[in-house]
Protein backbone atom coordinates (compact mmCIF):
# COMPACT_ATOMS: atom_id res chain seq x y z
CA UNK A 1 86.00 108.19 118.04
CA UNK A 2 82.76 108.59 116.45
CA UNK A 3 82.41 111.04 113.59
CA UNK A 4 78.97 111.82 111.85
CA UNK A 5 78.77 110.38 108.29
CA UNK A 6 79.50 113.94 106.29
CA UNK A 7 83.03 114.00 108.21
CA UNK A 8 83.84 110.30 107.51
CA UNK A 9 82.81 110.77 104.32
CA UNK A 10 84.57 114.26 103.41
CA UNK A 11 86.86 116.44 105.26
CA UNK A 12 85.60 119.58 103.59
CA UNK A 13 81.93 119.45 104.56
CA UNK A 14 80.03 119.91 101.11
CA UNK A 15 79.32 116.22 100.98
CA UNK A 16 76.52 117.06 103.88
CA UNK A 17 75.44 120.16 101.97
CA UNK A 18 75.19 118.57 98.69
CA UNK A 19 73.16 116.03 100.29
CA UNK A 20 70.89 118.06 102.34
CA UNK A 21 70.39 120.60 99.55
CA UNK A 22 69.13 117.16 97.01
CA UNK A 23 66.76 115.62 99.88
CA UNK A 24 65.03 119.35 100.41
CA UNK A 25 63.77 118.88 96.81
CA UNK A 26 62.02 115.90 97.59
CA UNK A 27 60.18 115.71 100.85
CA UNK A 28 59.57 119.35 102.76
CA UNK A 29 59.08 116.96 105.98
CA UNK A 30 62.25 114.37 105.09
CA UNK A 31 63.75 117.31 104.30
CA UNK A 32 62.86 119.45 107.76
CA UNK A 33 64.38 115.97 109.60
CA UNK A 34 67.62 115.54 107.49
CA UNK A 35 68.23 119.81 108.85
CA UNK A 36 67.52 118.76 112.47
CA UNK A 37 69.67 115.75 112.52
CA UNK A 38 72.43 117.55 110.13
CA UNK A 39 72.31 120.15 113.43
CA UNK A 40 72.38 118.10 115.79
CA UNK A 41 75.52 116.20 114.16
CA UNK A 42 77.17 119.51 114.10
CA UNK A 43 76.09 120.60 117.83
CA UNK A 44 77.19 116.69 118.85
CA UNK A 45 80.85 118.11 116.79
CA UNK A 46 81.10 121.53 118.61
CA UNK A 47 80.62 119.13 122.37
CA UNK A 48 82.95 116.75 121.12
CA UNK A 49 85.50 119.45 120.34
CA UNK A 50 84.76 121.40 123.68
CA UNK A 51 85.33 118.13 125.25
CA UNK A 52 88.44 117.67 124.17
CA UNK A 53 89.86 121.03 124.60
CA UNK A 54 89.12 120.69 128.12
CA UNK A 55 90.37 117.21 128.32
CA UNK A 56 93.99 118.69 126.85
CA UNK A 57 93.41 121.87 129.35
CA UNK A 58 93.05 119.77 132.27
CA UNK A 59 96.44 117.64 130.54
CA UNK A 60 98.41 120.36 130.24
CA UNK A 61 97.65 122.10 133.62
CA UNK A 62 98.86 118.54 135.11
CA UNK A 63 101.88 118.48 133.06
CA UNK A 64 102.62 121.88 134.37
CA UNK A 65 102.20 121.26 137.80
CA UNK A 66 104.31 118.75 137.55
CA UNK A 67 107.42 120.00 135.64
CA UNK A 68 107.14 122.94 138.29
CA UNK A 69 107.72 120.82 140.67
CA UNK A 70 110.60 118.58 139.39
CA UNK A 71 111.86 122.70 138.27
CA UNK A 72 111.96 123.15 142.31
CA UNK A 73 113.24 119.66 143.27
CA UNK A 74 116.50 120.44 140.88
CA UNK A 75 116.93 124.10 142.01
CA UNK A 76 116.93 122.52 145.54
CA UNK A 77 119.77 120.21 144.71
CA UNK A 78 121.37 122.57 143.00
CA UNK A 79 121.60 124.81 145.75
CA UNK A 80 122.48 122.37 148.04
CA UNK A 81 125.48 121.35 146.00
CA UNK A 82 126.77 124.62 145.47
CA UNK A 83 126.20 125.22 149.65
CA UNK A 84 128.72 121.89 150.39
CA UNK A 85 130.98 123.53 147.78
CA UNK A 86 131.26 126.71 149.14
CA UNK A 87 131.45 125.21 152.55
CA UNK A 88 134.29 123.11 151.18
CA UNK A 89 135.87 125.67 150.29
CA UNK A 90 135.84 128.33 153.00
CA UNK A 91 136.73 124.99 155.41
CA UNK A 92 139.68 123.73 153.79
C-alpha cells in the first residue's frame, strides 16, 4: 500500500501542514499547486479508506453467510441425532 509522503513521513499530519504553510510564503503559484496536490492526497486517502471498508463489508458479509450455514448444517445433525435417540429409545 501506497501512502502519500505526509503519512509516511508522520502519523499525526502536521508534517504536511508545516510544509504547506513554509512553501505558501514563497511562491503564491507553487504554493496554489502544493494545496491542490496536498487535496488530492487527502481525497486519494478518504477512496482508499472507503475502499477498504467496503472490501472488509463485502468480507464480513461472506464470513457470515458462511458460518450461517455451517450454524444450520450442525443444528441439522444435531437434530438428527437426538431423532435416532429418541427412536432408540421408544423402540427398545
Amino acid at each position: 500500500m501506497i501512502l502519500p509522503d505526509c503519512l509516511q513521513a508522520s502519523t499525526g499530519g502536521s508534517w504536511c501542514q508545516a510544509e504547506t504553510k513554509e512553501e505558501e510564503g514563497r511562491d503564491p503559484e507553487e504554493a496554489a499547486d502544493n494545496s491542490r496536490q496536498h487535496q488530492q492526497r487527502q481525497i486519494n486517502l478518504l477512496d482508499h479508506i472507503d475502499a477498504v471498508q467496503d472490501e472488509v463489508s463485502h468480507r464480513m458479509d461472506s464470513i457470515e453467510r458462511e458460518l450461517d450455514g455451517k450454524t444450520l448444517d450442525l443444528v441439522s445433525n444435531l437434530s438428527l441425532t437426538l431423532l435416532r435417540q429418541s427412536y432408540a429409545v421408544f423402540t427398545a
